[in-house]
C-alpha atoms as a PDB file:
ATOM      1  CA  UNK A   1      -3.344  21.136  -7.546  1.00  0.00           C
ATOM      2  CA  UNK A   2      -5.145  17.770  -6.435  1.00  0.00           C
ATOM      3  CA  UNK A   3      -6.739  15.601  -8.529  1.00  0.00           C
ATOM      4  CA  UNK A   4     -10.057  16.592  -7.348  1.00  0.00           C
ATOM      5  CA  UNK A   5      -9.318  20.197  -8.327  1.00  0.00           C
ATOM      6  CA  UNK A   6      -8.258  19.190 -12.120  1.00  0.00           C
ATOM      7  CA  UNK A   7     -10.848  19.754 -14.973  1.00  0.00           C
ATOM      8  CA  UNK A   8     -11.756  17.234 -17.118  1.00  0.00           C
ATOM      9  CA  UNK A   9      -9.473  15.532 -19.533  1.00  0.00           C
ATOM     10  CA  UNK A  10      -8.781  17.715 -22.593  1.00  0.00           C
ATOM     11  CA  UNK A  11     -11.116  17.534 -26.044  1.00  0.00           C
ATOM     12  CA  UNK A  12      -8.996  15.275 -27.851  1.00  0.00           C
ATOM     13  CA  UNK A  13      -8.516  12.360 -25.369  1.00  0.00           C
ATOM     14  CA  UNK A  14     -12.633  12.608 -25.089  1.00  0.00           C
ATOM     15  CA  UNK A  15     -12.747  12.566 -28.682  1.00  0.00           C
ATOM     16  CA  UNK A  16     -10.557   9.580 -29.002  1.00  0.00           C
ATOM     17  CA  UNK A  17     -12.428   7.572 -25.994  1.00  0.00           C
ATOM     18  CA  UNK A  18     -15.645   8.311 -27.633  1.00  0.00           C
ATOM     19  CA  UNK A  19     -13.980   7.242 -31.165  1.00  0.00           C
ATOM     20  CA  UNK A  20     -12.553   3.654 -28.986  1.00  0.00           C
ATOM     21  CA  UNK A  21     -16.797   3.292 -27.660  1.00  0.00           C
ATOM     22  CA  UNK A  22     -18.213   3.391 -31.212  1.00  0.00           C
ATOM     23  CA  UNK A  23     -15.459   0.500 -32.352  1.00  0.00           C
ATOM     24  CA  UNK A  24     -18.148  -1.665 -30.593  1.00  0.00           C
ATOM     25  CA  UNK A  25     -21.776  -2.628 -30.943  1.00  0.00           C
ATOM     26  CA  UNK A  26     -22.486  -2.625 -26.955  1.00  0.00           C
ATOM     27  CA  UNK A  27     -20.014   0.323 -26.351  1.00  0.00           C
ATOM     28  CA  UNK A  28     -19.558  -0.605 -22.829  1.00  0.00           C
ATOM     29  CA  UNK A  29     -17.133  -3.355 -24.307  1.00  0.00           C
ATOM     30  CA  UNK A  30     -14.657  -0.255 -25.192  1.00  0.00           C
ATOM     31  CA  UNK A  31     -14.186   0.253 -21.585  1.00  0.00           C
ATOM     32  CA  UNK A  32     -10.985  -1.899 -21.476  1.00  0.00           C
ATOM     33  CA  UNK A  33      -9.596   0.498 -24.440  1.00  0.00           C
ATOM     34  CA  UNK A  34     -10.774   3.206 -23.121  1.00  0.00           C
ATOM     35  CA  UNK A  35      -8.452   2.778 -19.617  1.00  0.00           C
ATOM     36  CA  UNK A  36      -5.264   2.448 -21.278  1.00  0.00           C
ATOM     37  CA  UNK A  37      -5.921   5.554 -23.210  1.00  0.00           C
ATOM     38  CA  UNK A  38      -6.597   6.743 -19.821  1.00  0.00           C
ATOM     39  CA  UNK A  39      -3.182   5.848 -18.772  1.00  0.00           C
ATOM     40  CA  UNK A  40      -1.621   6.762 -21.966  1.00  0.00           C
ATOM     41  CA  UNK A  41      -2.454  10.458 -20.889  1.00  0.00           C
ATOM     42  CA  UNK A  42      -2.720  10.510 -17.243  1.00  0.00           C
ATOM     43  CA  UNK A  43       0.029   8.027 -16.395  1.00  0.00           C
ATOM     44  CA  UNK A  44      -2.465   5.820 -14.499  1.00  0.00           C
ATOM     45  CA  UNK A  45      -6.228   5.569 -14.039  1.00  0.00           C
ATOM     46  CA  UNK A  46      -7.091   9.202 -12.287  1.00  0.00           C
ATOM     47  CA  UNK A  47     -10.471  10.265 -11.014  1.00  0.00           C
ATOM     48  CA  UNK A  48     -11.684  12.306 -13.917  1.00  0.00           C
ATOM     49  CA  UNK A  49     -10.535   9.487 -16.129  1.00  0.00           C
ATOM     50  CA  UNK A  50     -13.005   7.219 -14.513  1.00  0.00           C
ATOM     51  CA  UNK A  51     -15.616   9.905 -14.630  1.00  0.00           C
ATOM     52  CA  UNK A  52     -14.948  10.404 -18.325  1.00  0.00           C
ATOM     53  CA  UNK A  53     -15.316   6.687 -19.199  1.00  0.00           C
ATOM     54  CA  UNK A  54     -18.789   6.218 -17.390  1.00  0.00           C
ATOM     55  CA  UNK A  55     -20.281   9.402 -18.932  1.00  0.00           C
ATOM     56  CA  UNK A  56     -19.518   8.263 -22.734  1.00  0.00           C
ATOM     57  CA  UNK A  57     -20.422   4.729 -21.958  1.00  0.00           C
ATOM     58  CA  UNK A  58     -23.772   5.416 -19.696  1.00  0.00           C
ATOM     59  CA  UNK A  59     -22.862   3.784 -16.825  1.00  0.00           C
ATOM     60  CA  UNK A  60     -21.578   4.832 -13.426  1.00  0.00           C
ATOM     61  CA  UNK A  61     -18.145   5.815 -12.141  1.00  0.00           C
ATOM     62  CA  UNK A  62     -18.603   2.712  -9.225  1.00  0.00           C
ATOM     63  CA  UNK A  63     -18.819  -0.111 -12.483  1.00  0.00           C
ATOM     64  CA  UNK A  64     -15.380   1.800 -14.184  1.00  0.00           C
ATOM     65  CA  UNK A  65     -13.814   1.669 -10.988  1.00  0.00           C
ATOM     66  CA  UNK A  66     -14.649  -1.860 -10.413  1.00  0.00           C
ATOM     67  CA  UNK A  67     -12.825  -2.801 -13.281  1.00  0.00           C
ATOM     68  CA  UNK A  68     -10.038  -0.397 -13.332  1.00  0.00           C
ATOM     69  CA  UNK A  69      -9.304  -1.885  -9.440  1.00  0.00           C
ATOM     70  CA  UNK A  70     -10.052  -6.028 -11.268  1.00  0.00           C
ATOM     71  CA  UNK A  71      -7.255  -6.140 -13.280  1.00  0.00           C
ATOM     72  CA  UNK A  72      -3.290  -5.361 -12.355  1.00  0.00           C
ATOM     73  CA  UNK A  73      -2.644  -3.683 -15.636  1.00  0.00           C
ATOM     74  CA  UNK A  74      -4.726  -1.130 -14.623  1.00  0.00           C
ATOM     75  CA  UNK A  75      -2.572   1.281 -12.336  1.00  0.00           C
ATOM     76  CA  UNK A  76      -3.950   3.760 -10.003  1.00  0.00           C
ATOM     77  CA  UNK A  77      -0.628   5.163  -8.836  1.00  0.00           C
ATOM     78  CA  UNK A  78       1.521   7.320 -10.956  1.00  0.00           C
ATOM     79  CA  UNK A  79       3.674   4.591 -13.275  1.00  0.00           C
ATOM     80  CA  UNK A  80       7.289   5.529 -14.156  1.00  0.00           C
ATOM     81  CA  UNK A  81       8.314   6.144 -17.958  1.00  0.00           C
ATOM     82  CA  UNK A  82       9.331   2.170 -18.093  1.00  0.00           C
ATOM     83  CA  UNK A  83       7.375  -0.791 -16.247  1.00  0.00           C
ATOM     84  CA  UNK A  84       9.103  -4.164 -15.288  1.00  0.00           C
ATOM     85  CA  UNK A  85       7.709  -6.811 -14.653  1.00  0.00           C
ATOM     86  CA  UNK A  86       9.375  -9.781 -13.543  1.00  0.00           C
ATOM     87  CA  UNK A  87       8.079 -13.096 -13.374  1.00  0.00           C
ATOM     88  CA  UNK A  88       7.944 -14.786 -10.086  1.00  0.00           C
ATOM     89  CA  UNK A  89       5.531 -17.905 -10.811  1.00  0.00           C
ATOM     90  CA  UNK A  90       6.828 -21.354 -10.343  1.00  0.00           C
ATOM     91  CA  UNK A  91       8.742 -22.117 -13.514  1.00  0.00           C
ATOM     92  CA  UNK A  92      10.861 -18.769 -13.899  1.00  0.00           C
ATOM     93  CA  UNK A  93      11.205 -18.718 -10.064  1.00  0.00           C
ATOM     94  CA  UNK A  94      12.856 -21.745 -10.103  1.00  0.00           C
ATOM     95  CA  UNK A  95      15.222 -20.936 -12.605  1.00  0.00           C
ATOM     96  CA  UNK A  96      15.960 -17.929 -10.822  1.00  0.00           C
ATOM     97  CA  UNK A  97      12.748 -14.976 -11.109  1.00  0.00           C
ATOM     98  CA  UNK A  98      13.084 -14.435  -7.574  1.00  0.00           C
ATOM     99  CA  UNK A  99      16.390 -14.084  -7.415  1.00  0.00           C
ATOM    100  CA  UNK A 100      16.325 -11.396 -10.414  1.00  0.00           C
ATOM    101  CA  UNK A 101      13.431  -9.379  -8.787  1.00  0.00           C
ATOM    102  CA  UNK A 102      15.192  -9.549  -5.202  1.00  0.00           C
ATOM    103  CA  UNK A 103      18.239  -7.891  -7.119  1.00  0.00           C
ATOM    104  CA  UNK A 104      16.302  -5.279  -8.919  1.00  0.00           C
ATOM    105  CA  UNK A 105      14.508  -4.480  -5.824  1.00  0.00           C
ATOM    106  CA  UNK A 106      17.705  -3.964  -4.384  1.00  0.00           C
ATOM    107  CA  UNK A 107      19.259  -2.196  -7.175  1.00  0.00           C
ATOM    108  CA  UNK A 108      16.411   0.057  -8.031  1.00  0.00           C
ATOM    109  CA  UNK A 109      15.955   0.789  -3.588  1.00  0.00           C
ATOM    110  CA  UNK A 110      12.499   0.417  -4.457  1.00  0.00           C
ATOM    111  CA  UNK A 111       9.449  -2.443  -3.005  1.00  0.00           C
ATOM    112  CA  UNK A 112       6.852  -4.301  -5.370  1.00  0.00           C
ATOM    113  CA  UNK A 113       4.945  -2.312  -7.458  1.00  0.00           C
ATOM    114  CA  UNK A 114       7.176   1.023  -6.534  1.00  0.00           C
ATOM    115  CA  UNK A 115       8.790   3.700  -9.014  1.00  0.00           C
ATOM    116  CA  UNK A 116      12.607   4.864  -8.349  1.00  0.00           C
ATOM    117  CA  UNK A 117      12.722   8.148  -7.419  1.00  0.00           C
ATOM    118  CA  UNK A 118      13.747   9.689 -10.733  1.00  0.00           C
ATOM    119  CA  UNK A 119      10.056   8.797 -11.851  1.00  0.00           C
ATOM    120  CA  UNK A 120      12.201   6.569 -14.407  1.00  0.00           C
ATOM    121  CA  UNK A 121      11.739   2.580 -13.830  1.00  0.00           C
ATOM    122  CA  UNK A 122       8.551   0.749 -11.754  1.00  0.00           C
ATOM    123  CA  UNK A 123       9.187  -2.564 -10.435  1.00  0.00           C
ATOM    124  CA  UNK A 124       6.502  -5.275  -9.862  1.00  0.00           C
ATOM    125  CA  UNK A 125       6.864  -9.167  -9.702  1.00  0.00           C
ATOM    126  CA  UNK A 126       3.761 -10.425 -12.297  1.00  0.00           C
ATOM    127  CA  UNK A 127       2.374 -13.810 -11.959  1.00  0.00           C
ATOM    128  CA  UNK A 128       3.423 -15.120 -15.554  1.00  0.00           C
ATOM    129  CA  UNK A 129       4.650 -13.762 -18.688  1.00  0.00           C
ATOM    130  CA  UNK A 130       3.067 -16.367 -20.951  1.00  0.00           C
ATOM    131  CA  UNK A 131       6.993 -17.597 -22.229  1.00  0.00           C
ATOM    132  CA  UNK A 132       7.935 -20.292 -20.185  1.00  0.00           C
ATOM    133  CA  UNK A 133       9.888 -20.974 -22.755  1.00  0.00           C
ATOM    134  CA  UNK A 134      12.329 -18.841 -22.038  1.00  0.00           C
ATOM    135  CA  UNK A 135      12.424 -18.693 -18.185  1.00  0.00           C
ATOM    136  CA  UNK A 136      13.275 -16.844 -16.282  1.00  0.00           C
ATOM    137  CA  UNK A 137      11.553 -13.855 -18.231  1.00  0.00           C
ATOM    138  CA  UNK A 138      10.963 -10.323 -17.541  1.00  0.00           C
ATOM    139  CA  UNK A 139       8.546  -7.490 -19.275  1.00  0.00           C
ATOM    140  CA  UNK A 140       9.855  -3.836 -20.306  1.00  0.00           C
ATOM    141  CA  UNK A 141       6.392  -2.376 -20.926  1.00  0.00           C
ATOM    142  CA  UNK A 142       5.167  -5.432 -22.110  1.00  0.00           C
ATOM    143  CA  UNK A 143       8.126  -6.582 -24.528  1.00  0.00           C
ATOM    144  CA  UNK A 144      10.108  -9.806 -23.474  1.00  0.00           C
ATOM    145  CA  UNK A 145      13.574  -9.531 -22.151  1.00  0.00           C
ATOM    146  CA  UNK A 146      14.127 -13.650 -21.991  1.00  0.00           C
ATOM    147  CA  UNK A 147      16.741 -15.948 -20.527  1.00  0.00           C
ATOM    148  CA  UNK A 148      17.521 -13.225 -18.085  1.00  0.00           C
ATOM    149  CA  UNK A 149      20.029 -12.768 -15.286  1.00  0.00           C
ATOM    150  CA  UNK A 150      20.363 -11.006 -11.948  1.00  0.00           C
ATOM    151  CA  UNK A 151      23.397  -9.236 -13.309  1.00  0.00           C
ATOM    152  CA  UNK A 152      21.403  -8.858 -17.329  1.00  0.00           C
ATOM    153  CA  UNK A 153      18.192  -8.002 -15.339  1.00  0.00           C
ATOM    154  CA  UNK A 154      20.370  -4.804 -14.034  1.00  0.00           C
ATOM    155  CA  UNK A 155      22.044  -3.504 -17.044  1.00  0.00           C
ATOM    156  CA  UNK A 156      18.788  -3.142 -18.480  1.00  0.00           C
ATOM    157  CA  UNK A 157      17.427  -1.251 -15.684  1.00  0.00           C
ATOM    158  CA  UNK A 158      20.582   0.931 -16.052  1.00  0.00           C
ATOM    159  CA  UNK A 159      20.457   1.227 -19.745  1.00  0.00           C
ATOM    160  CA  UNK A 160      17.062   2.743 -19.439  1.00  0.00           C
ATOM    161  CA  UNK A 161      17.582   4.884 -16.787  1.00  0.00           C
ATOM    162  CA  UNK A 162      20.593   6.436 -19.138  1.00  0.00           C
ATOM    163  CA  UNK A 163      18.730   7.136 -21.656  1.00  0.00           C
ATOM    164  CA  UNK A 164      20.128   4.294 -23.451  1.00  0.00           C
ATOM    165  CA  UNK A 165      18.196   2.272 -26.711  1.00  0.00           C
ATOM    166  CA  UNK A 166      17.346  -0.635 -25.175  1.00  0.00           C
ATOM    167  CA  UNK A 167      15.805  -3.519 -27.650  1.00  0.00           C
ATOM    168  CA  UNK A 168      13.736  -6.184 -26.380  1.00  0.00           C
ATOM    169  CA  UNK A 169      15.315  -9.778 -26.880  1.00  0.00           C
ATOM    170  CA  UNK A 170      13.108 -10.621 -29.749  1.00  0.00           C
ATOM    171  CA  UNK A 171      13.868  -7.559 -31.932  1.00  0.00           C
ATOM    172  CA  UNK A 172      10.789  -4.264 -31.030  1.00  0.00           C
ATOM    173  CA  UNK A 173      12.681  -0.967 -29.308  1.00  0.00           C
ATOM    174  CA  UNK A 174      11.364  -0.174 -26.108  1.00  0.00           C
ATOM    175  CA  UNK A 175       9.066   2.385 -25.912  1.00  0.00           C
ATOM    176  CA  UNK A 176       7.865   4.662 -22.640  1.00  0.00           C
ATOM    177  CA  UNK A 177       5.190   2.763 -20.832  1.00  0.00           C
ATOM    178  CA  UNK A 178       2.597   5.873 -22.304  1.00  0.00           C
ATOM    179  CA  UNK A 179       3.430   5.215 -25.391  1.00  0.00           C
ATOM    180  CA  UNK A 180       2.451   1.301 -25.101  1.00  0.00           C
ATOM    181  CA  UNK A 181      -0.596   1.951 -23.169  1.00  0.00           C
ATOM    182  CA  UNK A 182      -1.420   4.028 -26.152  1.00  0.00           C
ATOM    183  CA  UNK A 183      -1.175   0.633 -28.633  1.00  0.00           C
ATOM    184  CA  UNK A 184      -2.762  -0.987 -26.050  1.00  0.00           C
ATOM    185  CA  UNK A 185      -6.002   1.538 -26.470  1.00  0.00           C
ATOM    186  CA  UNK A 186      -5.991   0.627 -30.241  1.00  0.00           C
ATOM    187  CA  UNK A 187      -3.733   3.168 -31.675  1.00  0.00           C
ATOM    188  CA  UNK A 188      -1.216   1.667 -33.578  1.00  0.00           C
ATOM    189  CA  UNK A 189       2.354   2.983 -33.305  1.00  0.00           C
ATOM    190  CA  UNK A 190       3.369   1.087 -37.096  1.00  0.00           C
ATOM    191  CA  UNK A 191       5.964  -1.025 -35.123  1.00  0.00           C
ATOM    192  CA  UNK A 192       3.782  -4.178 -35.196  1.00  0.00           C
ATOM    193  CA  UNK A 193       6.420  -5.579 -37.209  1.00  0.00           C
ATOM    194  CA  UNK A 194       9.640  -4.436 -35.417  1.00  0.00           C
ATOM    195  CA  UNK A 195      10.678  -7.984 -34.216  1.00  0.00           C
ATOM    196  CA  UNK A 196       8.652 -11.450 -34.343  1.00  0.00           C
ATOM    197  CA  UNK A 197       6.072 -12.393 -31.824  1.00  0.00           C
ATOM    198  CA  UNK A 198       7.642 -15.674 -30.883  1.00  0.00           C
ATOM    199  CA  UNK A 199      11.048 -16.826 -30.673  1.00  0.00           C
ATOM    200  CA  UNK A 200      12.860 -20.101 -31.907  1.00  0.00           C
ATOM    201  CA  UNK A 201      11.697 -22.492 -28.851  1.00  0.00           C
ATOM    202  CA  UNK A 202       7.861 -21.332 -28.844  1.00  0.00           C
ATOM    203  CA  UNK A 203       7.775 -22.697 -32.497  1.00  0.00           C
ATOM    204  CA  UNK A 204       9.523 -26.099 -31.760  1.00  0.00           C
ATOM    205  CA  UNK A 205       6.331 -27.693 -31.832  1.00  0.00           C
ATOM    206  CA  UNK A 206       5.206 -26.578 -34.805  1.00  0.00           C
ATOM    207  CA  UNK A 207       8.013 -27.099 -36.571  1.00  0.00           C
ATOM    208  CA  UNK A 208       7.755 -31.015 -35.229  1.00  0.00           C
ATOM    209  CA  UNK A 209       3.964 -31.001 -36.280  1.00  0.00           C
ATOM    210  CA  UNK A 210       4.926 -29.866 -39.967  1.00  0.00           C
ATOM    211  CA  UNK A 211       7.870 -31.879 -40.481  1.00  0.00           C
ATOM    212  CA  UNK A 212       5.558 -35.329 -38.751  1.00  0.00           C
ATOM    213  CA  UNK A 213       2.650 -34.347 -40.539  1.00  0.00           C
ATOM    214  CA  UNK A 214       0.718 -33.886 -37.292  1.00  0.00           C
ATOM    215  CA  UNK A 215      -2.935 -32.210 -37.296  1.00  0.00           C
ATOM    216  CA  UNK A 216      -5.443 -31.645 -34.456  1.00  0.00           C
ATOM    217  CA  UNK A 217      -7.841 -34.080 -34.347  1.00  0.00           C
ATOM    218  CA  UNK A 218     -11.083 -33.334 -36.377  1.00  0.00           C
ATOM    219  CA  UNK A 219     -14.398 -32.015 -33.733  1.00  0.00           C
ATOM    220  CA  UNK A 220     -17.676 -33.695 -34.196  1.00  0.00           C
ATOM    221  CA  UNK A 221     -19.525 -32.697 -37.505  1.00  0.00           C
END
């Protein structure tokens, strides 16, 4: 059955995008919410997702679109149960992101922003994973795998295509990608704490500050 066939998405997903609109005073500001949830469901952003977003929010399917087609999180092809990202801007590419997404792309028989056929891993090269830190970095559904390898970059790929627990280098299980598009819509899973949210080298500076007794300089009064 096509898309365009499919009825609407069922009563509880409409519940729970109406229940992510009325977080907000302007509800239209839910509308970033609301698309992962779509995703959470659908797997991407379908049709009848859009369509469902404008009619809670009031606005038309054209302005969802827009935005569901602005930012790359937003996927409008089917996503497999695990997303990688790998980081190909300057720093991690230098210290060797291209060479790690060249060998995944390889590995996996797959092109940018393509699933294996198994429907298990998507590959896509992202423009930074904000921890250049620990370059070259790659994302697991949005969890850090840092310092990685060509030949590190692969076992993970393999461990989740197994069926293998895979852990994220700072601590948090990975999850399927519909699972984290589900936190990402503002449902909590109750793993917030499974692992801290920055390593050893992110907190260098902080560290220096507290042991220095450094402070940011005071703003105009």
């Amino acid at each position: 059955m096509t898309e365009q066939q499919t009825d609407s998405l069922d009563a509880n997903t409409l519940a729970e995008l109406r229940e992510i609109a009325a977080r907000y005073p302007q509800p239209r500001s839910g509308l970033l919410p609301m698309l992962h949830l779509v995703q959470s469901v659908e797997g991407r952003v379908t049709s009848r997702g859009i369509e469902a977003c404008a009619d809670i929010l009031g606005i038309s399917a054209a302005e969802v679109s827009g935005v569901a087609t602005f930012y790359t999180m937003y996927k409008r092809r089917p996503v497999g149960d695990y997303h990688v990202g790998v980081c190909t801007n300057t720093l991690c590419a230098v210290m060797g992101g291209d060479a790690i997404f060249e060998r995944l792309k390889d590995h996996l028989d797959v092109g940018n922003d393509e699933t294996t056929e198994d429907g298990k891993v998507t590959l896509e090269h992202v423009e930074c994973n904000a921890a250049c830190d620990y370059a070259p970095v790659m994302m697991v559904n949005w969890e850090f795998m840092d310092n990685q390898t060509p030949s590190s970059a692969v076992q993970v790929v393999d461990d989740l295509r197994a069926g293998n627990e895979v852990r994220s280098t700072r601590g948090p299980k990975i999850c399927t990608w519909r699972e984290a598009e589900r936190v990402l819509a503002g449902f909590p899973d109750g793993l917030v704490n499974d692992g801290p949210a920055a390593g050893p080298a992110s907190l260098v500076g902080l560290k220096l500050a507290g042991e220095k007794g450094w402070k940011a300089p005071e703003g105009e009064k």
